[in-house]
Protein backbone atom coordinates (compact mmCIF):
# COMPACT_ATOMS: atom_id res chain seq x y z
CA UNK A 1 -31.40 -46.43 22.93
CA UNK A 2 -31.69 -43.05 21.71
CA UNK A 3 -31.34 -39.50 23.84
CA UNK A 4 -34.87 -39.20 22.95
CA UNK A 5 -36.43 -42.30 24.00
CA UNK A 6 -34.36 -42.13 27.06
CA UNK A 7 -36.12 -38.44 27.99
CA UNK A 8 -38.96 -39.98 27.11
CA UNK A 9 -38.31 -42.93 29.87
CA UNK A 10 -37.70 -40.73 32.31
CA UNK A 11 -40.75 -38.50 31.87
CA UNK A 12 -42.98 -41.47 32.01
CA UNK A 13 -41.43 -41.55 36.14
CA UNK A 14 -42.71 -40.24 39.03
CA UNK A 15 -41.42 -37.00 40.27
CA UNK A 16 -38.90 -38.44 42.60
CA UNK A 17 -37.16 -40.85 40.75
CA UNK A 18 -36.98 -37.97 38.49
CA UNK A 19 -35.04 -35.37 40.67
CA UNK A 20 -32.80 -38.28 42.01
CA UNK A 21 -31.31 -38.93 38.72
CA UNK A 22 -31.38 -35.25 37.86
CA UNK A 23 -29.28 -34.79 41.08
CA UNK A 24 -26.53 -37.52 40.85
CA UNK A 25 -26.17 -36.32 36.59
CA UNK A 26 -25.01 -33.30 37.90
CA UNK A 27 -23.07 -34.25 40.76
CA UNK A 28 -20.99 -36.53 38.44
CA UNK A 29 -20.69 -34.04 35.90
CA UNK A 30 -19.42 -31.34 38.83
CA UNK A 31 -17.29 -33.99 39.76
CA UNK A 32 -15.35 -34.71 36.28
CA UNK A 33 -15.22 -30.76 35.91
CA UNK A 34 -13.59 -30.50 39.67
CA UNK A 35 -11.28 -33.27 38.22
CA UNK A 36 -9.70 -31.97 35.06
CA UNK A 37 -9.90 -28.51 37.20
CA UNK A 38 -7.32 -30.50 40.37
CA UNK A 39 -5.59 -31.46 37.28
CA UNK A 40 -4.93 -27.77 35.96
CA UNK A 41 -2.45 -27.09 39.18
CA UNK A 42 0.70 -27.28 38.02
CA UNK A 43 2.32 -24.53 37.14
CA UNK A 44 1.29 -21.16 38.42
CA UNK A 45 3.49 -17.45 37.51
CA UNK A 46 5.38 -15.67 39.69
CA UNK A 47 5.93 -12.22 39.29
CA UNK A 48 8.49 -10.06 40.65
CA UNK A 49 9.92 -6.28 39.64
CA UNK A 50 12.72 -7.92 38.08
CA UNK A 51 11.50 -11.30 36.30
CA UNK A 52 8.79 -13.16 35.59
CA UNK A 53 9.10 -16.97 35.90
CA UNK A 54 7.32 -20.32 36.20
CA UNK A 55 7.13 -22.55 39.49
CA UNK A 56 5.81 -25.92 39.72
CA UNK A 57 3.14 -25.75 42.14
CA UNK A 58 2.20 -29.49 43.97
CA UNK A 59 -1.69 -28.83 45.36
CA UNK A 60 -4.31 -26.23 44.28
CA UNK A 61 -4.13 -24.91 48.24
CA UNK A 62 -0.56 -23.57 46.79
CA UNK A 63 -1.72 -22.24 43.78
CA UNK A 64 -4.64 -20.70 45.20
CA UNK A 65 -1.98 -18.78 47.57
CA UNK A 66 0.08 -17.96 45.04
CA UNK A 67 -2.51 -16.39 42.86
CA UNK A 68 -3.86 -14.50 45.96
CA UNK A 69 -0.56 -13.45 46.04
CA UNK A 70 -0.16 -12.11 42.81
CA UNK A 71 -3.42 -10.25 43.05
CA UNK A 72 -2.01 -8.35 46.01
CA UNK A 73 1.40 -7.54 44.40
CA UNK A 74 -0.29 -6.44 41.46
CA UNK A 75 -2.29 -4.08 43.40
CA UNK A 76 -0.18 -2.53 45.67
CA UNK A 77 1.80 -1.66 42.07
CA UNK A 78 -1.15 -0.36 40.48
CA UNK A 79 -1.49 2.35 43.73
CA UNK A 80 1.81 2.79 44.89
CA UNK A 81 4.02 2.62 41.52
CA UNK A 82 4.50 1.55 38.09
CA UNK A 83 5.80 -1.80 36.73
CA UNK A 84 8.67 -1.44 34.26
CA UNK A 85 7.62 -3.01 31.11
CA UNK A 86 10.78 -4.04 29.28
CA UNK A 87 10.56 -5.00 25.38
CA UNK A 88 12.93 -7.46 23.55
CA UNK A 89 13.24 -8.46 20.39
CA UNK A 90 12.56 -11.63 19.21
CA UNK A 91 14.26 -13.41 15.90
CA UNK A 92 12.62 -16.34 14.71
CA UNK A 93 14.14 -18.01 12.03
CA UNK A 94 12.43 -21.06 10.09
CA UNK A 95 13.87 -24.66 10.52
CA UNK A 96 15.09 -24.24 14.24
């Protein structure tokens, strides 16, 4: 069956039946979106004066609280101070 003789299915059915599909197509694709987006927590960056670094981060309540965090610390340097930025060199050589 084609996309367009399934629209076409559906518009032939009353107004109800209609909205109740509508609703559970969305709510499943919110729910595969809200999947892939639990699977996204696992790593989040921390950030300090002297380093930057990556943590492993178990559940998106930690994640969310370390991001909050973040936020704050990059606030409070925005008003009360400048970060250091510190450049390096890089050498990339072919092969390695």
């Amino acid at each position: 069956m084609t996309i367009q003789a399934y629209i076409q299915q559906l518009r032939a059915k009353p107004e109800h039946v209609r909205r109740r599909i509508a609703f559970w197509s969305s709510f499943g694709f919110t729910a595969v979106i809200f999947a892939f987006w639990l699977a996204s927590f696992t790593t989040s960056i921390v950030s300090s004066p002297d380093s930057v670094s990556l943590t492993k981060i178990n559940t998106p309540g930690q994640s969310l609280v370390a991001g909050v965090g973040g936020l704050f610390v990059d606030i409070k340097d925005m008003i009360f101070g400048t970060r250091k930025v510190r450049y390096a060199e890089v050498e990339v050589s072919p092969g390695n």
